[in-house]
C-alpha atoms as a PDB file:
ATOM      1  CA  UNK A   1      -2.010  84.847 -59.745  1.00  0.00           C
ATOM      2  CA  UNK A   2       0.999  82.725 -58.975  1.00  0.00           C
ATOM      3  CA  UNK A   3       0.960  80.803 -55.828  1.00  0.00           C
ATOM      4  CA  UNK A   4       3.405  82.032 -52.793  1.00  0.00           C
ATOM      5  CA  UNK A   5       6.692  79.687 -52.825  1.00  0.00           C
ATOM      6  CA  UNK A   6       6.870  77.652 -50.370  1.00  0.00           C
ATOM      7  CA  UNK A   7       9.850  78.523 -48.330  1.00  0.00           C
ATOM      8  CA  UNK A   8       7.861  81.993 -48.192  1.00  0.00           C
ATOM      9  CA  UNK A   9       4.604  80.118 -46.775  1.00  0.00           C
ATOM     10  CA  UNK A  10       7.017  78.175 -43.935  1.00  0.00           C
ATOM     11  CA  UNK A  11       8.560  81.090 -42.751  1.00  0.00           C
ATOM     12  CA  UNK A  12       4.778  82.270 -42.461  1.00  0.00           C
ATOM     13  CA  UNK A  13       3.949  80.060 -40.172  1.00  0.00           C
ATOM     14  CA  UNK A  14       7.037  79.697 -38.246  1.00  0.00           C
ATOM     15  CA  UNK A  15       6.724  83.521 -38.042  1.00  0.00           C
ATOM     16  CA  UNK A  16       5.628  83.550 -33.847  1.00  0.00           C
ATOM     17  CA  UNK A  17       8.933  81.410 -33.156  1.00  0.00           C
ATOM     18  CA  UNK A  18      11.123  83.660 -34.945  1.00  0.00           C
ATOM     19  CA  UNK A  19       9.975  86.860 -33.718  1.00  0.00           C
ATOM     20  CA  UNK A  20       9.966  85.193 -29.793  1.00  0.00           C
ATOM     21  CA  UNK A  21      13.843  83.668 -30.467  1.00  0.00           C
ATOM     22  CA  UNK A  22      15.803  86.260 -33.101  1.00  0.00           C
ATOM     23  CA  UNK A  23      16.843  88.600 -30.159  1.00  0.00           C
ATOM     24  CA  UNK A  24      18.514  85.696 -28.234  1.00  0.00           C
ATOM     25  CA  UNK A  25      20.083  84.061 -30.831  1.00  0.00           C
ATOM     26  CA  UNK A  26      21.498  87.382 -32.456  1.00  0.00           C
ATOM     27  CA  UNK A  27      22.423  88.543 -28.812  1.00  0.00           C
ATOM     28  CA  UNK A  28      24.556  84.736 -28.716  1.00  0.00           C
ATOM     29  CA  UNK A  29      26.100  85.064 -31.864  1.00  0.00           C
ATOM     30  CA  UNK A  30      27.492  89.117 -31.606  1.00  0.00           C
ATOM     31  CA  UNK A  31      27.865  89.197 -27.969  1.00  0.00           C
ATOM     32  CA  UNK A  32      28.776  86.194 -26.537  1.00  0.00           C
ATOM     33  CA  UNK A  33      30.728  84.022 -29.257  1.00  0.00           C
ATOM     34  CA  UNK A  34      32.003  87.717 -30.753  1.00  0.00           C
ATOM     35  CA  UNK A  35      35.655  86.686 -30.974  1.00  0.00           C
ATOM     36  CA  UNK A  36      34.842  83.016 -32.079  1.00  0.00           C
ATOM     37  CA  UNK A  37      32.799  84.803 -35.015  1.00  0.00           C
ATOM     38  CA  UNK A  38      35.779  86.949 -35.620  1.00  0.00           C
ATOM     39  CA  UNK A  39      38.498  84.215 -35.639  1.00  0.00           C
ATOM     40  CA  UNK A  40      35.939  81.518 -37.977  1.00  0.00           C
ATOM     41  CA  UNK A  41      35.421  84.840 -40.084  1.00  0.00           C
ATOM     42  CA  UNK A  42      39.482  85.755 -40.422  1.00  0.00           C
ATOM     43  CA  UNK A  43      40.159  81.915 -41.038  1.00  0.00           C
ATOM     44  CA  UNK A  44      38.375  81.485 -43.933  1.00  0.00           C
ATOM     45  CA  UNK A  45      39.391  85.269 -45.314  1.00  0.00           C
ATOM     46  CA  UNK A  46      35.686  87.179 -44.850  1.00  0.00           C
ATOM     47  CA  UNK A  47      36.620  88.771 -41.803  1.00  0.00           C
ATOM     48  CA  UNK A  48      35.779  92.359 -43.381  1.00  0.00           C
ATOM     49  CA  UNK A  49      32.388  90.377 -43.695  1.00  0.00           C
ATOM     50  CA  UNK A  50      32.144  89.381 -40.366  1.00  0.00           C
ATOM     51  CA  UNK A  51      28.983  90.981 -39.373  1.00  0.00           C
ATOM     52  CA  UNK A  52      27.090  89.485 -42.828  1.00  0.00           C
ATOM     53  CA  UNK A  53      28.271  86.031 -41.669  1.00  0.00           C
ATOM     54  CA  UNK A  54      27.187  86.634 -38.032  1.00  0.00           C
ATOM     55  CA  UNK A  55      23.807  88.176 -39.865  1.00  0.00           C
ATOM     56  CA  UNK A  56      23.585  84.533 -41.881  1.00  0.00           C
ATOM     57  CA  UNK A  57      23.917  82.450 -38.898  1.00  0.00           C
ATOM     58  CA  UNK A  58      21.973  83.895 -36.383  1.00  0.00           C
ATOM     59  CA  UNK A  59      19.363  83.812 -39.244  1.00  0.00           C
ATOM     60  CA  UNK A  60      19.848  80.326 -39.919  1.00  0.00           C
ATOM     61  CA  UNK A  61      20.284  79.622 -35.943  1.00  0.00           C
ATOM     62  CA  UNK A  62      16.459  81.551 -35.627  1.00  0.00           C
ATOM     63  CA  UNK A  63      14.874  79.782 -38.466  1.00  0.00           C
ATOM     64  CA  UNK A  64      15.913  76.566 -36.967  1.00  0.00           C
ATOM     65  CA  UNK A  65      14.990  77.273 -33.363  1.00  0.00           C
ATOM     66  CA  UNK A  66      11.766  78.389 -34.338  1.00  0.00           C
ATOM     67  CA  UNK A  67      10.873  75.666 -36.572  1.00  0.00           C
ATOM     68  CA  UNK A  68      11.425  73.025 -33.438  1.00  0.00           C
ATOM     69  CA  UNK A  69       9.395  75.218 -31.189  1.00  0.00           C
ATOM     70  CA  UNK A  70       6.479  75.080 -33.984  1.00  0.00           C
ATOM     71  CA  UNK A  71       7.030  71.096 -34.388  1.00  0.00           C
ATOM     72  CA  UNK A  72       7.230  70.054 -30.739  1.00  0.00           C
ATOM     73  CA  UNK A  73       5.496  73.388 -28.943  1.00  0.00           C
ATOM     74  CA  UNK A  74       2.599  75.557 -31.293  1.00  0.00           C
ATOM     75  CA  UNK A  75       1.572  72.052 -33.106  1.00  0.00           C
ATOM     76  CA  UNK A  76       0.043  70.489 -30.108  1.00  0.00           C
ATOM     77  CA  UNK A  77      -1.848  73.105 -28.910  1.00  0.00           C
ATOM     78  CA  UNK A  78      -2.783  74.457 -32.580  1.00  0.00           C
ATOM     79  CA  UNK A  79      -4.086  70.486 -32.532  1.00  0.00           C
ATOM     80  CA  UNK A  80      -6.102  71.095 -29.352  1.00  0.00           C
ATOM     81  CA  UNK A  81      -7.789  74.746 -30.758  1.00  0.00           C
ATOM     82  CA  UNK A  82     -10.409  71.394 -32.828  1.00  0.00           C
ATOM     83  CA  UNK A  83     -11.306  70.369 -29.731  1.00  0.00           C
ATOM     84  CA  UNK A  84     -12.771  73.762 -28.334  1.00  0.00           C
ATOM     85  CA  UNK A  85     -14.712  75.493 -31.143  1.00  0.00           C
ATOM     86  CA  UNK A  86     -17.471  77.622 -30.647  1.00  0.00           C
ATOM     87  CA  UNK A  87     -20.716  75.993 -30.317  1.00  0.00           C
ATOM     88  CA  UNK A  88     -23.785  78.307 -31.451  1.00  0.00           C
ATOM     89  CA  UNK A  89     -27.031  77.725 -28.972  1.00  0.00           C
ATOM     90  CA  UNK A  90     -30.052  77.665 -30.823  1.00  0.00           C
ATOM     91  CA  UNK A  91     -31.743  80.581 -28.977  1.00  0.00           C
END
């Protein structure tokens, strides 16, 4: 069995962060810079494509939200679940 590529296995564990920030940042991107994603889209001739371009960023605007929140916020306190593990008494 081949192994999982690892893009696939990132996305995995970044998976908390981008379920937590993908409403926000697709709520920025289509509601509040609408017409800025309409003019970039017209300027470089994709503005029938508009909403696949908006799709794209907000993805790439998740992915990269979510991957600082795992760095600097889930990492520490994954690091501190070592510290508290279940200690079996011998009774």
């Amino acid at each position: 069995m081949k192994n999982m590529p690892n893009f696939l296995l990132y996305l995995g564990r970044i998976s908390f962060g981008m379920y937590i920030f993908h409403i926000t940042t697709y709520w920025i991107i289509y509601y509040i810079y609408k017409k800025e994603l309409a003019a970039f889209s017209s300027s470089i001739g994709l503005y029938e494509w508009r909403n696949l371009l908006g799709f794209v960023l907000a993805f790439i605007a998740t992915v990269s939200i979510a991957s600082l929140s795992y760095h600097f916020f889930e990492t520490p306190f994954l690091r501190l679940k070592k510290k508290f593990t279940l200690i079996r008494s011998r009774d």
